[in-house]
Protein backbone atom coordinates (compact mmCIF):
# COMPACT_ATOMS: atom_id res chain seq x y z
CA UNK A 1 41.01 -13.67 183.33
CA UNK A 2 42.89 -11.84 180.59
CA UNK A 3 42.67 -14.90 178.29
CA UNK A 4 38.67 -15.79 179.10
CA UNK A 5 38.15 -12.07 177.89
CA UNK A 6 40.83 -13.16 174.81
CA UNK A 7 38.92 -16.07 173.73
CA UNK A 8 35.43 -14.24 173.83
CA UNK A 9 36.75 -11.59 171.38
CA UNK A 10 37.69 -14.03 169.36
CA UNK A 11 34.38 -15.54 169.41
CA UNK A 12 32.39 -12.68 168.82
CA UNK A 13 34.88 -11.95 165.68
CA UNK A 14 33.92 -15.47 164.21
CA UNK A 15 30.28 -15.30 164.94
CA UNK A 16 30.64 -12.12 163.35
CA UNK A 17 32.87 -13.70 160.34
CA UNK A 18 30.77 -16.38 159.68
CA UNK A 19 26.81 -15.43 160.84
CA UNK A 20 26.87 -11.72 160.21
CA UNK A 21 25.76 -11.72 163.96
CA UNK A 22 27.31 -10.25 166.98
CA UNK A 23 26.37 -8.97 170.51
CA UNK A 24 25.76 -5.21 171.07
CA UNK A 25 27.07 -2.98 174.14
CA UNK A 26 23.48 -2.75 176.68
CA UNK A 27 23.05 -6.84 175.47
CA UNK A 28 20.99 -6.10 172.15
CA UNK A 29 22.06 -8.71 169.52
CA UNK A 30 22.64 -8.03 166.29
CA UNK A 31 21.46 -10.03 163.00
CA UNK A 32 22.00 -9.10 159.18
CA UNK A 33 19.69 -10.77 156.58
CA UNK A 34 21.93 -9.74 153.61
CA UNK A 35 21.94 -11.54 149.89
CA UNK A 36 19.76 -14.41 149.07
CA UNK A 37 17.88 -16.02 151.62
CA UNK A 38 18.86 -19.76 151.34
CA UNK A 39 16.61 -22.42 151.67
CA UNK A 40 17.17 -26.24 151.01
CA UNK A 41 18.97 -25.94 148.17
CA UNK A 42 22.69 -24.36 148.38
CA UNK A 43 22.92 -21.55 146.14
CA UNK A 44 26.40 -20.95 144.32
CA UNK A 45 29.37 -20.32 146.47
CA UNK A 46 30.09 -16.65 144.87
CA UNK A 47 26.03 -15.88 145.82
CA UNK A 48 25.93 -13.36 148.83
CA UNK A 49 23.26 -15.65 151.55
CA UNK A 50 21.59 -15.59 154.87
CA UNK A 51 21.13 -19.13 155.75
CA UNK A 52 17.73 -20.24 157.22
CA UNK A 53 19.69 -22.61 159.54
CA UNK A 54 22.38 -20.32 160.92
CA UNK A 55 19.15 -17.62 161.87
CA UNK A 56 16.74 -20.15 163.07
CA UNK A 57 18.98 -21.67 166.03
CA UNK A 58 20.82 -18.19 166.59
CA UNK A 59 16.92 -16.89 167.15
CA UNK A 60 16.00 -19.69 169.74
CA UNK A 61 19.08 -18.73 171.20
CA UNK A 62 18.17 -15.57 171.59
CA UNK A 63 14.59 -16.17 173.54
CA UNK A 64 16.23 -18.66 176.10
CA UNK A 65 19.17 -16.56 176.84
CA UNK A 66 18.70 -14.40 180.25
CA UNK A 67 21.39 -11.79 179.03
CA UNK A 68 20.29 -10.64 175.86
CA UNK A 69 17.43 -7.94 176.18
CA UNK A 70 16.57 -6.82 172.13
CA UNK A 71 17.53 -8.04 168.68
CA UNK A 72 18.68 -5.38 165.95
CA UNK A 73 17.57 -6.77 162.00
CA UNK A 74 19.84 -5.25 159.43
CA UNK A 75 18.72 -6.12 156.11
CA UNK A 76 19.77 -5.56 152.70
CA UNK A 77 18.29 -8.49 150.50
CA UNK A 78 17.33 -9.32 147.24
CA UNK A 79 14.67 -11.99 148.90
CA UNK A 80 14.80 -15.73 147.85
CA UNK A 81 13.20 -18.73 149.13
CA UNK A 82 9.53 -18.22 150.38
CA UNK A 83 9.59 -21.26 153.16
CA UNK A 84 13.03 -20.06 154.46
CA UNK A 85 12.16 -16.35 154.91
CA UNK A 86 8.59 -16.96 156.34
CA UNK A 87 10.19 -19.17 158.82
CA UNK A 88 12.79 -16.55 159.73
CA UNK A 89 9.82 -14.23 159.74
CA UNK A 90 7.64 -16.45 161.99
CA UNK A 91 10.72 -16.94 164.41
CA UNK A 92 11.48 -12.86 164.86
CA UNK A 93 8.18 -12.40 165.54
CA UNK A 94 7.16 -14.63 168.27
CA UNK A 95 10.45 -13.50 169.99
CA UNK A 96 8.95 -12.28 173.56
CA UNK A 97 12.13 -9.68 173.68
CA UNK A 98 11.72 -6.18 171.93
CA UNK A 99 12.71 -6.46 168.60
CA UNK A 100 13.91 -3.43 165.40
CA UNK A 101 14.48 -3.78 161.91
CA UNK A 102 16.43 -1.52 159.75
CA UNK A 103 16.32 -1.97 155.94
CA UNK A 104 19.08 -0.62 154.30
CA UNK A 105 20.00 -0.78 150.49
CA UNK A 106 16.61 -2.82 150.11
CA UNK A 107 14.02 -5.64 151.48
CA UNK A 108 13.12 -7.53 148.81
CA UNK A 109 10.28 -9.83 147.97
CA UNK A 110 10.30 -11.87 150.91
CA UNK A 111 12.65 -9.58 152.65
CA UNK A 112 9.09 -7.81 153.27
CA UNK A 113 7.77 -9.90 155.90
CA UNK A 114 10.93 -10.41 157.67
CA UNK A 115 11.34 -6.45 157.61
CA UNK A 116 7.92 -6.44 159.36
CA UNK A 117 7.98 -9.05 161.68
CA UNK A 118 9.86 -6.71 164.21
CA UNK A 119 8.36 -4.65 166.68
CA UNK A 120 9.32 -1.53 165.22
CA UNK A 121 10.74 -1.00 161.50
CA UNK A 122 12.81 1.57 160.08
CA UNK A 123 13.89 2.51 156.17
CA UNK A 124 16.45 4.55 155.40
CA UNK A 125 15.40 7.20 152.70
CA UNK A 126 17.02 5.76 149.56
CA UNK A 127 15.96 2.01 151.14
CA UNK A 128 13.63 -0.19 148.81
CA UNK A 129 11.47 -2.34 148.93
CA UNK A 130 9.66 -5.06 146.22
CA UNK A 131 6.19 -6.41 146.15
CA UNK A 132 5.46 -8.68 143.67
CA UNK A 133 4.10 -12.39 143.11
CA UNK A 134 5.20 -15.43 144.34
CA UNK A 135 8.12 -16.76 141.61
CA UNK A 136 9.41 -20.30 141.30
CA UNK A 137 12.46 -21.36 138.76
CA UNK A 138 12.25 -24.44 136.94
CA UNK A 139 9.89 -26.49 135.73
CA UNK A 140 6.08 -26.08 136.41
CA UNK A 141 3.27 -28.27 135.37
CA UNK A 142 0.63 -26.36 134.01
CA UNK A 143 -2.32 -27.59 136.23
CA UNK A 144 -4.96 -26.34 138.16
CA UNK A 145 -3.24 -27.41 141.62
CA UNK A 146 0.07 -25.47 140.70
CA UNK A 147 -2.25 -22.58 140.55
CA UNK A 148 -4.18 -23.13 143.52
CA UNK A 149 -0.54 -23.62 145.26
CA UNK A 150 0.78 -20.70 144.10
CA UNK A 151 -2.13 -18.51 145.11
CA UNK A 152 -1.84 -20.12 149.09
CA UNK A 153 1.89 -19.06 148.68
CA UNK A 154 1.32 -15.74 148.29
CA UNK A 155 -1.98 -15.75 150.62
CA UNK A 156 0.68 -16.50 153.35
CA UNK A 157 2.60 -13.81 152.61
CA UNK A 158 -0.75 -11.02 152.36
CA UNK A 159 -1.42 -12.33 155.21
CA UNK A 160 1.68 -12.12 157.58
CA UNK A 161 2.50 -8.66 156.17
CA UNK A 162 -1.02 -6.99 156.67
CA UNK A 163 -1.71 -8.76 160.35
CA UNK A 164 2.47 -7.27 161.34
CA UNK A 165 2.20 -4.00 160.03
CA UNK A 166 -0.47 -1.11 159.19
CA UNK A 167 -0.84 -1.82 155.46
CA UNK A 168 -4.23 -2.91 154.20
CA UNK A 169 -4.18 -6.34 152.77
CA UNK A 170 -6.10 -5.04 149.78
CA UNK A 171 -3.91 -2.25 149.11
CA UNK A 172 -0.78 -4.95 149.18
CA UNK A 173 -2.27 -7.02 147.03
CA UNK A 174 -2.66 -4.31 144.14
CA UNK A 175 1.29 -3.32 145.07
CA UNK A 176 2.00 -6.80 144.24
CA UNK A 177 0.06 -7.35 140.99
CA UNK A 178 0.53 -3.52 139.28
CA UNK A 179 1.47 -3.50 136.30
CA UNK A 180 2.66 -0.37 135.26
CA UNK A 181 5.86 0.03 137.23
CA UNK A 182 8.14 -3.56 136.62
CA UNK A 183 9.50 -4.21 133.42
CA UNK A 184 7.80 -7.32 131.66
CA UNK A 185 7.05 -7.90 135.35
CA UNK A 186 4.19 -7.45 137.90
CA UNK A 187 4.77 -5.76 141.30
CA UNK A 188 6.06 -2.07 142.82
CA UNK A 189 8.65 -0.57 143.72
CA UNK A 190 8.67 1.72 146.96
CA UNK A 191 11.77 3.86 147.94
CA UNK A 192 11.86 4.87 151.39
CA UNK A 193 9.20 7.28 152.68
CA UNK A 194 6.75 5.63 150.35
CA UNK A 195 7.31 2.30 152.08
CA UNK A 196 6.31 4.51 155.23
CA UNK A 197 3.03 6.18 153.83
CA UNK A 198 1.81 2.45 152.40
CA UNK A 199 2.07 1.41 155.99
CA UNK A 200 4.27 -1.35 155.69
CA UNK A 201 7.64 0.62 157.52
CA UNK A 202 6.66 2.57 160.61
CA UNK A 203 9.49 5.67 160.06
CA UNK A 204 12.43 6.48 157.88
CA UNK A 205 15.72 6.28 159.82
CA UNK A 206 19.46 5.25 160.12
CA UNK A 207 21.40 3.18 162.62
CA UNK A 208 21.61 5.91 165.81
CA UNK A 209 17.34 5.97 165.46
CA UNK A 210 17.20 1.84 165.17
CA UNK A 211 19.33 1.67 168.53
CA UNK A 212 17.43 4.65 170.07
CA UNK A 213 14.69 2.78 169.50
CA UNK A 214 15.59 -0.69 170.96
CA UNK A 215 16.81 0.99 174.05
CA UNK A 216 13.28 2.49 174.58
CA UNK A 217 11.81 -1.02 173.93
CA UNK A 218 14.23 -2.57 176.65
């Protein structure tokens, strides 16, 4: 018995080691989306990710399992690759189990629609978040049809964002193509509450009002 409970600690220490992802007391289970989202190219190995297929799996896991009641989203991310984080996105919110995010130091570009795809979202008060355009690295091929592509892109994004939380589609779209606030660069910045009056975040809070929270849920 002793060593059953044994090699479950040490379980939960690697999951936690290696996922950023460990079980809660009352069966709520806990994810972090922190760094770079990764898609399917490996970033660096001194980059900070969340990889798309450690989450994905971990989040079908979740749905089957008859144990776990709610999931907990911690997330402090710069954003990264658009397929990756819609999917994650996608994936959190079709979960039938209650579900809470919690950004932290910041939910970046497409840390947005992950942030939103919970149930319920929280900020903390110096949390951030960035809107702006769809960006790709690399060469592009000045054409029509790269256009047209990236205006779908970010089309999918409007559109998740506005239908999961209570900001008007319009109203994101002008965050994401202002001018006046980015450096030689379109988008906004919003810090906290503001992410809370735009609609986007339903309340600022910490950690003890994220678990208050999935305990109502449950």
């Amino acid at each position: 018995m002793a060593k059953n409970e044994e090699n479950k600690d040490e379980n939960k220490t690697e999951k936690l080691k290696e996922y950023g992802q460990v079980t809660l007391n009352h069966k709520i289970h806990l994810i972090t989306i922190i760094g770079e989202v990764e898609g399917h190219e490996c970033l660096p190995a001194n980059t900070k990710t969340t990889k798309y297929e450690h989450i994905l799996p971990q989040l079908a896991a979740i749905e089957d399992s008859r144990e776990i009641e709610g999931v907990l989203i911690l997330l402090n991310t710069v954003g990264g690759d658009v397929e990756a984080g819609l999917a994650i996105a996608e994936m959190i919110a079709s979960l039938s189990k209650p579900t809470v995010s919690l950004v932290l130091g910041g939910s970046h570009s497409i840390g947005v629609p992950i942030a939103v795809s919970a149930d319920y979202s929280f900020i903390v008060e110096t949390g951030t978040m960035v809107i702006h355009p769809v960006r790709m690295s690399g060469t592009v091929i000045g054409a029509p049809q790269t256009y047209d592509y990236f205006r779908q892109m970010q089309d999918r994004i409007l559109g998740f964002i506005s239908s999961h939380c209570g900001a008007d589609r319009k109203r994101l779209e002008e965050l994401m193509l202002d001018t006046g606030m980015l450096t030689k660069d379109l988008g906004t910045i919003l810090v906290g509450k503001d992410a809370v009056e735009e609609g986007i975040i339903n309340e600022v809070g910490g950690i003890s009002d994220a678990l208050k929270k999935i305990h109502s849920l449950i």
